[in-house]
Protein backbone atom coordinates (compact mmCIF):
# COMPACT_ATOMS: atom_id res chain seq x y z
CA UNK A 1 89.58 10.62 112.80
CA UNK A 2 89.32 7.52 111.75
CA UNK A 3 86.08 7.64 110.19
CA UNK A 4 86.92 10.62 108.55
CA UNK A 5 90.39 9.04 106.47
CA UNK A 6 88.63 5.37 106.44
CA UNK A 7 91.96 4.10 108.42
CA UNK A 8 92.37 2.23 111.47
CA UNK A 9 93.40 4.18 114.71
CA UNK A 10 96.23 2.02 115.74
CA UNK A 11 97.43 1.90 111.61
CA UNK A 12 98.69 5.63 111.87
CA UNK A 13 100.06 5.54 115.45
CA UNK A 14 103.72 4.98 113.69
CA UNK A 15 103.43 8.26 112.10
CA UNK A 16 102.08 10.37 114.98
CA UNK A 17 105.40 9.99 117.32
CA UNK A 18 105.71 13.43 117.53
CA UNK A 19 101.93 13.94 118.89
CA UNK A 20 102.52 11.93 121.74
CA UNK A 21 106.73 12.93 122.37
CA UNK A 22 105.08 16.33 122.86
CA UNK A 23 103.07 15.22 126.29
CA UNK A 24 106.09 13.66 127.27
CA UNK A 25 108.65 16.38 127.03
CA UNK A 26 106.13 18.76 128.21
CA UNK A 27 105.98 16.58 131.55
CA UNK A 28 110.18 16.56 131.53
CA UNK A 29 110.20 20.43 131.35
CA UNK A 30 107.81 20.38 134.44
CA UNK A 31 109.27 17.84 136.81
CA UNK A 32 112.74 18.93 135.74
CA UNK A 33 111.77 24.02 135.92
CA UNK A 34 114.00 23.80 132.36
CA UNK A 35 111.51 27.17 130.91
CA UNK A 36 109.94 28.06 133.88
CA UNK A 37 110.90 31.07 135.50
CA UNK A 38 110.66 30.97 139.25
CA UNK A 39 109.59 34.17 141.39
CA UNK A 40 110.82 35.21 144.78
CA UNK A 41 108.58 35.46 147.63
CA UNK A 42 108.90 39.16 147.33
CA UNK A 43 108.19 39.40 144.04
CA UNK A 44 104.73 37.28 144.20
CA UNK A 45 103.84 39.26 146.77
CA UNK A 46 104.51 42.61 144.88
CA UNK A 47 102.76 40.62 141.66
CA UNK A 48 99.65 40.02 144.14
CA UNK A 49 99.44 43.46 145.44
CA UNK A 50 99.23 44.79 141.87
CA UNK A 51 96.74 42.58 141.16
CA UNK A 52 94.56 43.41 144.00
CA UNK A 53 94.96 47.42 143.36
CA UNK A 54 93.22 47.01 139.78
């Protein structure tokens, strides 16, 4: 990228905050299950027997 607007790397890091708060929060949301819906042992079990039918 940096060849390609003729500006340093590290001049446009101020301006791409949002780029990198994106990895970060992702991470949060992982560590923390906030969005991801967890399955009972019943139901990945019903999940994988559907999956092995077709």
């Amino acid at each position: 990228m940096a060849a390609t607007l003729g500006v340093e790397t590290l001049s446009y890091l101020p301006w791409a905050v949002l780029n990198y708060m994106g990895i970060v929060f992702a991470i949060i949301l992982a560590l923390t299950g906030i969005g991801i819906t967890k399955i009972t042992e019943e139901e990945k079990e019903k999940f994988l027997q559907e999956m092995g039918e077709k």
